[in-house]
Every structure is written in structure tokens, then in C-alpha cells.
Protein backbone atom coordinates (compact mmCIF):
# COMPACT_ATOMS: atom_id res chain seq x y z
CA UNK A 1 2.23 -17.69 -36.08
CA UNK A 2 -1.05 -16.20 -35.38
CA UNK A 3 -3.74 -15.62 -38.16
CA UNK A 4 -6.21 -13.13 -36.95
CA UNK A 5 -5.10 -9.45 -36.58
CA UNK A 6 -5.73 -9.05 -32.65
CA UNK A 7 -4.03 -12.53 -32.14
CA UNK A 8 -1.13 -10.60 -34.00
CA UNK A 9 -1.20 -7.57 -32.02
CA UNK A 10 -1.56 -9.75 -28.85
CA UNK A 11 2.30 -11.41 -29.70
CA UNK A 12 3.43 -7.82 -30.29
CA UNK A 13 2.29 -6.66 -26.78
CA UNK A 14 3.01 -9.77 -24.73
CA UNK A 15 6.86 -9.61 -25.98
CA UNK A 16 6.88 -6.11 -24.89
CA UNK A 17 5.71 -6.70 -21.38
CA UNK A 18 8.06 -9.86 -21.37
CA UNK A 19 10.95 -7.02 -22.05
CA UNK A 20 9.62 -4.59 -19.41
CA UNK A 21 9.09 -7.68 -16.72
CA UNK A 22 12.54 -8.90 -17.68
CA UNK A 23 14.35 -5.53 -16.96
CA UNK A 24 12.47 -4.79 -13.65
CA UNK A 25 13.29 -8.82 -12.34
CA UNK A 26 17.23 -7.71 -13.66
CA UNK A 27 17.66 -5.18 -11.88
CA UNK A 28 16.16 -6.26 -8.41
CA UNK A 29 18.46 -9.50 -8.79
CA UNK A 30 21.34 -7.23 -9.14
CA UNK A 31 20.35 -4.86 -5.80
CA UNK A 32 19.56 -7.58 -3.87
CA UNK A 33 23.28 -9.33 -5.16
CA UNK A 34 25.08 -5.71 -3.90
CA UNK A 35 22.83 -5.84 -0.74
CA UNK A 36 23.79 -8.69 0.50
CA UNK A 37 27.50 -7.90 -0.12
CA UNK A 38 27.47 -4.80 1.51
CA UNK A 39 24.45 -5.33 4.39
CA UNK A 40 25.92 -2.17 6.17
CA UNK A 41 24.91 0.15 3.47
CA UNK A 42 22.65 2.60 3.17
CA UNK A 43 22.33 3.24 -0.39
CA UNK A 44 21.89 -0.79 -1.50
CA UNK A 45 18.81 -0.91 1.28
CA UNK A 46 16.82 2.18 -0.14
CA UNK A 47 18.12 1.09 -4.04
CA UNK A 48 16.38 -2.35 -2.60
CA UNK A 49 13.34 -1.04 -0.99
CA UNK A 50 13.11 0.88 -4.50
CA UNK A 51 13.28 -1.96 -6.90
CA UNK A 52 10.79 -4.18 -4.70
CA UNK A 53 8.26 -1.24 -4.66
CA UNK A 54 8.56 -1.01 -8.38
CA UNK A 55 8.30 -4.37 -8.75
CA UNK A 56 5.18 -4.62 -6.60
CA UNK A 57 4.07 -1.62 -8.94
CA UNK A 58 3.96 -3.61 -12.01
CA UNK A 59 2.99 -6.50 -11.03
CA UNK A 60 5.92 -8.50 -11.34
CA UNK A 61 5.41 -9.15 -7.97
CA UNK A 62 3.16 -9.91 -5.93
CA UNK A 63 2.48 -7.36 -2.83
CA UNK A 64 2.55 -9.49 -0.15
CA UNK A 65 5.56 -11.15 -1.32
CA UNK A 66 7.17 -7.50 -1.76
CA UNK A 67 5.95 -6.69 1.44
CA UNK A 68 7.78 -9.55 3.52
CA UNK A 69 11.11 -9.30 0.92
CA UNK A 70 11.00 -5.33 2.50
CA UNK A 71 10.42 -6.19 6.15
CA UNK A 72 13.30 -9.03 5.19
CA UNK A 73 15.76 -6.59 3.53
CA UNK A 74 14.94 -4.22 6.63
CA UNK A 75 15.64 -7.00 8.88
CA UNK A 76 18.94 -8.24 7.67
CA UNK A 77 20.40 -4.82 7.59
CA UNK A 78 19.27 -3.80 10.80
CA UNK A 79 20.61 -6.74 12.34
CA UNK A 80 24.23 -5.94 10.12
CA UNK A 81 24.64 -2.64 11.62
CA UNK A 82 24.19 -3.92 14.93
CA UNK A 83 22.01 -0.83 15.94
CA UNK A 84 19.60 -1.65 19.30
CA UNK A 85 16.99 0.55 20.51
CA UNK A 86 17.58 2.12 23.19
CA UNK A 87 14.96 2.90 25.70
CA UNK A 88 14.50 6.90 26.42
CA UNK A 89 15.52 8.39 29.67
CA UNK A 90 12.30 9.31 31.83
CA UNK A 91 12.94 12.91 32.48
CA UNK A 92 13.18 13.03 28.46
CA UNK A 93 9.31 11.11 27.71
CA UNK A 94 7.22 13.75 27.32
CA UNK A 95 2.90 12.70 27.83
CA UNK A 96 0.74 13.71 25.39
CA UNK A 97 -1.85 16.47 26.59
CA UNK A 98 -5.64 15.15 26.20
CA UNK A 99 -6.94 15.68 23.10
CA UNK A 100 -10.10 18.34 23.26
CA UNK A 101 -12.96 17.16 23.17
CA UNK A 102 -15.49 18.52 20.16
CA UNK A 103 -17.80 20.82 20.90
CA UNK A 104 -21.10 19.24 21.22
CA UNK A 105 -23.14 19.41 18.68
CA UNK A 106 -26.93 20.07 18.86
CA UNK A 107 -29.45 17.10 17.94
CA UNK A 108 -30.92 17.83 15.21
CA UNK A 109 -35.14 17.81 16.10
CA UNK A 110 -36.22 15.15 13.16
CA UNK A 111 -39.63 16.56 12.02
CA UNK A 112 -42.90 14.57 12.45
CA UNK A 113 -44.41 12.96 9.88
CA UNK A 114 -46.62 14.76 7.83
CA UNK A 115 -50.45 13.49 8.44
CA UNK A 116 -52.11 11.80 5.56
CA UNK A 117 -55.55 13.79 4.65
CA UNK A 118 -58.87 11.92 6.41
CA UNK A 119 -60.30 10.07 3.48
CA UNK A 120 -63.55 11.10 2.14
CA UNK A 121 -66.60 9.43 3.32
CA UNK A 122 -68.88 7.97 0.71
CA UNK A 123 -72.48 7.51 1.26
CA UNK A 124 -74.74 5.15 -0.88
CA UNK A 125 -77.56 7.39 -2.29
């Protein structure tokens, strides 16, 4: 057991975050568990997406590994559903109109340097 007051207070906060880290890790074991019983639905993949983002959040997580568990999740259920994109009819694909161009703005004249004063000439007397 610690001695010195902030060693102390560091035990008390540490077991806190251990609490808060355990929850967060809880409950994305149990949405990914009811996600990948029931790929099809809608509600486990956002309740998934939701617990990795808060996850990521707090740091339980690291981003990149939230990032690819996401893209996973998004994967698996996409493939489940069996949904294909399908490519638009022609007559439907609309272009975009060209963008305007800005009106031009003036350049800006940058003023000349301001001359020095001539030095004064000295003469030896």
C-alpha cells in the first residue's frame, strides 16, 4: 500500500478508470456477441458502430483498430443482407453543372520600398 498522499490518490483514480474501461470493453463484447447472431439486423450494427466509437472515445481502443473493427462490422453485415449495388439507369445520372468560376480578383499593387535618406557627407576641417 502506497505511502505518499498522491501515490494514494493515484490507486484511487486508476481503480476508477479500471471500472469505467471494464464497463465500456463489457458492453462492446456483448454487441458484438448479438451482432454476430443476428448479422441481418439493423439495430445490433448501429448499437455496434456505437460501442466501437465510444470505445475509440476513451481510449480503450485504439482508433485505427476501431476504425477497421467498423469497416469489419460494416462488411459482415452487408455481405448478410445480401444487398448489391446496383448500377443507375443512364437516363436517371444526372451531370453536375460547372462550378462558377470566382470572380477575379484584382492584384493587389505591392508598394515600393520606401528610400533610405542620402547619408550626410562629412568633411575633415
Amino acid at each position: 500500500m502506497p505511502i505518499i498522499k498522491s501515490a494514494k490518490k493515484r490507486v484511487k483514480v486508476a481503480n476508477k478508470a479500471a471500472v469505467r474501461n471494464s464497463k465500456t470493453k463489457r458492453s462492446l463484447k456483448t454487441a458484438l456477441k448479438s451482432f454476430g447472431k443476428a448479422l441481418t439486423s439493423k439495430k445490433a450494427h448501429s448499437k455496434v458502430q456505437s460501442e466501437l466509437a465510444k470505445a475509440g472515445k476513451k481510449g480503450v481502443m485504439h482508433k485505427n483498430k476501431v476504425a477497421r473493427k467498423q469497416s469489419q462490422a460494416a462488411k459482415a453485415a452487408k455481405a448478410a443482407s445480401g444487398v448489391t449495388k446496383k448500377a443507375a439507369p443512364k437516363a436517371a445520372v444526372k451531370k453536375a453543372a460547372p462550378k462558377k468560376a470566382a470572380p477575379a480578383k484584382k492584384p493587389v499593387a505591392k508598394k515600393a520600398p520606401a528610400k533610405k535618406p542620402a547619408a550626410k557627407k562629412t568633411t575633415k576641417k
